[in-house]
C-alpha atoms as a PDB file:
ATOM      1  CA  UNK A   1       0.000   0.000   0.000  1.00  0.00           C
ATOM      2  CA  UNK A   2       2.608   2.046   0.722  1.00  0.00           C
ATOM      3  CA  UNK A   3       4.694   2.259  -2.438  1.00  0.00           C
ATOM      4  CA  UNK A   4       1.208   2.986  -4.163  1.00  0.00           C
ATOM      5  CA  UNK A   5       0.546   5.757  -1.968  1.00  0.00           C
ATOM      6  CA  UNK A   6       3.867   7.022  -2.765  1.00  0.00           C
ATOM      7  CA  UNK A   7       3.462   6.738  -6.837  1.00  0.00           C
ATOM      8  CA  UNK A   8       0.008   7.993  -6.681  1.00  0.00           C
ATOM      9  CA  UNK A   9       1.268  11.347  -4.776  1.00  0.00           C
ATOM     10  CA  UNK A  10       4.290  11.757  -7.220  1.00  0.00           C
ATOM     11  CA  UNK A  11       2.041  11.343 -10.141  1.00  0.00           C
ATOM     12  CA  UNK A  12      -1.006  12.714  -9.056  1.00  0.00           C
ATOM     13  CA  UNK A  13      -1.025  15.001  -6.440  1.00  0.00           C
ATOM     14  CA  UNK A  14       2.868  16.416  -6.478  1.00  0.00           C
ATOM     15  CA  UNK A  15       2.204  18.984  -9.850  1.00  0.00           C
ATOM     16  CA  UNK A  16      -1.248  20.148  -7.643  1.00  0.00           C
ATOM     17  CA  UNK A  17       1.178  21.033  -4.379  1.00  0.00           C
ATOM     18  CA  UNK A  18       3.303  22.617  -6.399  1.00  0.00           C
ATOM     19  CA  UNK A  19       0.647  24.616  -8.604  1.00  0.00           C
ATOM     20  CA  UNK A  20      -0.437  26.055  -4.985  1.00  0.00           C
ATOM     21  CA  UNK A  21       1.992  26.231  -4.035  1.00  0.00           C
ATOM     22  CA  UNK A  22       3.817  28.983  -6.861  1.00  0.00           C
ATOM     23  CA  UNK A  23       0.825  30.870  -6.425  1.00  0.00           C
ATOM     24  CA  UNK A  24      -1.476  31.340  -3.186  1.00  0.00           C
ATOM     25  CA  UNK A  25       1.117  30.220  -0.888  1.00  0.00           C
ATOM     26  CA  UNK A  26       3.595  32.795  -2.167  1.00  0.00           C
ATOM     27  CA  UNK A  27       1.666  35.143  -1.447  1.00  0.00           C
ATOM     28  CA  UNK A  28       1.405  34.605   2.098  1.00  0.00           C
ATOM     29  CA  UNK A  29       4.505  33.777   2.556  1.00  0.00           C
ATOM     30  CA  UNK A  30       5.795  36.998   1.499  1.00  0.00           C
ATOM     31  CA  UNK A  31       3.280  38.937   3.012  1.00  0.00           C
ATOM     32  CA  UNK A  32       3.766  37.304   6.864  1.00  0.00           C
ATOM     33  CA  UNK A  33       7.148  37.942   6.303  1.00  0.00           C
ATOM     34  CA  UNK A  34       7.269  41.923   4.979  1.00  0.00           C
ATOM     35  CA  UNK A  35       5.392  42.084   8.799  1.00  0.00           C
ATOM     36  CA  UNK A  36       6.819  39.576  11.439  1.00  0.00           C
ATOM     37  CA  UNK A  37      10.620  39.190   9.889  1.00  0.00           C
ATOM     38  CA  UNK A  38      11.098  43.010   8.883  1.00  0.00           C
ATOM     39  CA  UNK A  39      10.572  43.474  12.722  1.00  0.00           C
ATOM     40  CA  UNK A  40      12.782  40.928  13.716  1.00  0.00           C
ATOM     41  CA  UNK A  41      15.756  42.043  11.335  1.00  0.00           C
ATOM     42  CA  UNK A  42      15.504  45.463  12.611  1.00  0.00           C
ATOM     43  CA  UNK A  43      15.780  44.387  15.763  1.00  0.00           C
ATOM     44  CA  UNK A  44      18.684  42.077  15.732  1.00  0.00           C
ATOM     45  CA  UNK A  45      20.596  44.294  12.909  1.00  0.00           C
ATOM     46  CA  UNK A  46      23.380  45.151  15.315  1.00  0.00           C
ATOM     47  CA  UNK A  47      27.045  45.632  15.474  1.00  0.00           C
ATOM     48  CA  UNK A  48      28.284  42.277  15.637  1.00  0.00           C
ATOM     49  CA  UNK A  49      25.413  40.762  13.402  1.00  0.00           C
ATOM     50  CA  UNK A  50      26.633  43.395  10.579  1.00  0.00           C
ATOM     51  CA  UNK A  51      30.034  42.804  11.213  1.00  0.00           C
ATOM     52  CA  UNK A  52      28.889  38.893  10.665  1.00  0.00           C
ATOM     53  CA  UNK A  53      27.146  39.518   7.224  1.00  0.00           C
ATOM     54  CA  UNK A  54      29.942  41.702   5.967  1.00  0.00           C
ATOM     55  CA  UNK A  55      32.668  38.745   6.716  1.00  0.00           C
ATOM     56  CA  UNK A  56      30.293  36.141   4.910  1.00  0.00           C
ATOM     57  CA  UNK A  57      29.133  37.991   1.903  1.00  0.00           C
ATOM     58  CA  UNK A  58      31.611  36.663  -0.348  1.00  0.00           C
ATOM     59  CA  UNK A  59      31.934  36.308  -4.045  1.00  0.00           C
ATOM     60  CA  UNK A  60      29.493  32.836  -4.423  1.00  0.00           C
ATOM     61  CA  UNK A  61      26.854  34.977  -2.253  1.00  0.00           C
ATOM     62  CA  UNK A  62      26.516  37.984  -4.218  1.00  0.00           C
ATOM     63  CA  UNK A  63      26.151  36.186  -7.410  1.00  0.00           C
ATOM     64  CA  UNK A  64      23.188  34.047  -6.088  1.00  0.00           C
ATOM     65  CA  UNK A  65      21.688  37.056  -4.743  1.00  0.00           C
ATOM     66  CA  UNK A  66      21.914  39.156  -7.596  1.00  0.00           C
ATOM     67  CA  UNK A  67      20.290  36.581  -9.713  1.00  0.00           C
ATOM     68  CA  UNK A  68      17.672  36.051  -7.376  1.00  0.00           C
ATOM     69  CA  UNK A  69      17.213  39.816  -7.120  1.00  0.00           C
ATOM     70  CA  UNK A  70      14.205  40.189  -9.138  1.00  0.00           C
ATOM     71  CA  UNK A  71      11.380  42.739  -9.969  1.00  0.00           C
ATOM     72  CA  UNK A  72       9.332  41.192  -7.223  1.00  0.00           C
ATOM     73  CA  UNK A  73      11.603  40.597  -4.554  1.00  0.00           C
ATOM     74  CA  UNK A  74      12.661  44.345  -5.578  1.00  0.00           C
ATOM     75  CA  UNK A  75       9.313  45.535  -5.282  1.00  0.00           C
ATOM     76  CA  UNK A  76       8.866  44.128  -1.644  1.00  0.00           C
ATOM     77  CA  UNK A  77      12.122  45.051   0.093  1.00  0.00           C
ATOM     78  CA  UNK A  78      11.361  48.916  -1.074  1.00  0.00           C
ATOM     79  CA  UNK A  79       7.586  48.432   0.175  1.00  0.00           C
ATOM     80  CA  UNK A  80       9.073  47.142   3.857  1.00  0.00           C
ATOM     81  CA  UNK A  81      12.456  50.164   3.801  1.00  0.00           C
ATOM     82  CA  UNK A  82       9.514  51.972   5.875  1.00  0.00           C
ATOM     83  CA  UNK A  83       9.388  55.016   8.323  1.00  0.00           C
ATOM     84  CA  UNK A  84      10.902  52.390  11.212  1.00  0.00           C
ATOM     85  CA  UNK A  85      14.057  51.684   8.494  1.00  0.00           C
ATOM     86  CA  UNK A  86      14.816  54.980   7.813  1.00  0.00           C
ATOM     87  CA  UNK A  87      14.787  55.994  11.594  1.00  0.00           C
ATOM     88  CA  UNK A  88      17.209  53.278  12.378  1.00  0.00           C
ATOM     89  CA  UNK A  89      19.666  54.429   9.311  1.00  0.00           C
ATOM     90  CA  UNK A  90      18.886  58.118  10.488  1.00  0.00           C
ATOM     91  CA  UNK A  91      19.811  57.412  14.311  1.00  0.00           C
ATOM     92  CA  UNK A  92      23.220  55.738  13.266  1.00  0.00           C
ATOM     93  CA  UNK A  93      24.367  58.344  11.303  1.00  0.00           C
ATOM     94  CA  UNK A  94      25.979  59.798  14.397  1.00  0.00           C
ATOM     95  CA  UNK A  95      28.735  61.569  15.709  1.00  0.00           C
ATOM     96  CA  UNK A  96      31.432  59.405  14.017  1.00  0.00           C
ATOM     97  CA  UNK A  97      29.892  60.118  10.870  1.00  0.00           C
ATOM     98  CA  UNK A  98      29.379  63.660  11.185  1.00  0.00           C
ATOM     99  CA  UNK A  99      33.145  64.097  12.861  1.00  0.00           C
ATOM    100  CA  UNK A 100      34.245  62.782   9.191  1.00  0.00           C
ATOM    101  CA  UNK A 101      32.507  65.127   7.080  1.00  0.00           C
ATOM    102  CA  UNK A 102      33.500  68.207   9.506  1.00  0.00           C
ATOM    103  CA  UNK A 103      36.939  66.676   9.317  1.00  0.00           C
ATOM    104  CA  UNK A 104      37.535  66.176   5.841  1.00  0.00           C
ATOM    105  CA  UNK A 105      35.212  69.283   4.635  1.00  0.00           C
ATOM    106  CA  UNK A 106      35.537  72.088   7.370  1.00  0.00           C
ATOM    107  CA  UNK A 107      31.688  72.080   7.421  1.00  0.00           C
ATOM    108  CA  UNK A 108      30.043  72.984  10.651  1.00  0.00           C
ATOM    109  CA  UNK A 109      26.604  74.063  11.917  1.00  0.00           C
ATOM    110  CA  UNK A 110      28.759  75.909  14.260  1.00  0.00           C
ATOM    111  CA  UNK A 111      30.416  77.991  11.692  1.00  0.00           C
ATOM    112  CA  UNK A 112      28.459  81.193  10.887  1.00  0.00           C
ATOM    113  CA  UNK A 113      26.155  80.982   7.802  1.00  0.00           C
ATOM    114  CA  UNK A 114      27.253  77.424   7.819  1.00  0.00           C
ATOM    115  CA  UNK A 115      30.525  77.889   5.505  1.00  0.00           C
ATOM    116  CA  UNK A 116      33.989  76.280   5.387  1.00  0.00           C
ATOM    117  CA  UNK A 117      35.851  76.662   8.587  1.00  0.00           C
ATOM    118  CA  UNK A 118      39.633  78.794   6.938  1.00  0.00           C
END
């Protein structure tokens, strides 16, 4: 019974799964995701975790994830780079940051009329 079981579902019901899968269950996926994992990344995307991703995003990496990289997945990741995103890259552009451009430009708020400090 078994091994008929197993032909019947590879012949039968494997191309339905499948079918539903591509379609309805994508969908859901994707959209539990843009809420629940966005969240989560956010959360976790610290120091030590970017340091992490930096060291492992080798050659073999990029290529898969430029090919995978498409108009959809596009379309998602700029729906989900929200108001919370933007406050996170906002906060971290900090002092360090800001002690570089004053350094290498003379530019300060302090200056009058904001110009080039001589």
């Amino acid at each position: 019974m078994h091994t008929m079981v197993v032909t019947r579902f590879t012949a039968d019901m494997h191309p339905v799964v499948i079918a539903h899968f591509t379609g309805a269950m994508h969908a859901a996926i994707v959209a539990d995701f843009a809420r629940a994992m966005n969240a989560v990344v956010v959360a976790d995307f610290t120091g030590a975790m970017h340091a992490a991703i930096v060291a492992d995003f080798t050659g073999a990496m990029h290529a898969v994830v430029i090919a995978d990289f498409t108009g959809a997945m596009h379309a998602v990741v700029i729906a989900n780079f929200t108001g919370a995103m933007h406050a996170v890259v906002i906060a971290n552009f900090t002092g360090a940051m800001n002690a570089m451009i004053v350094t290498r430009f003379g530019m300060s708020a302090a200056t009058p009329g904001g110009g080039c400090i001589p």
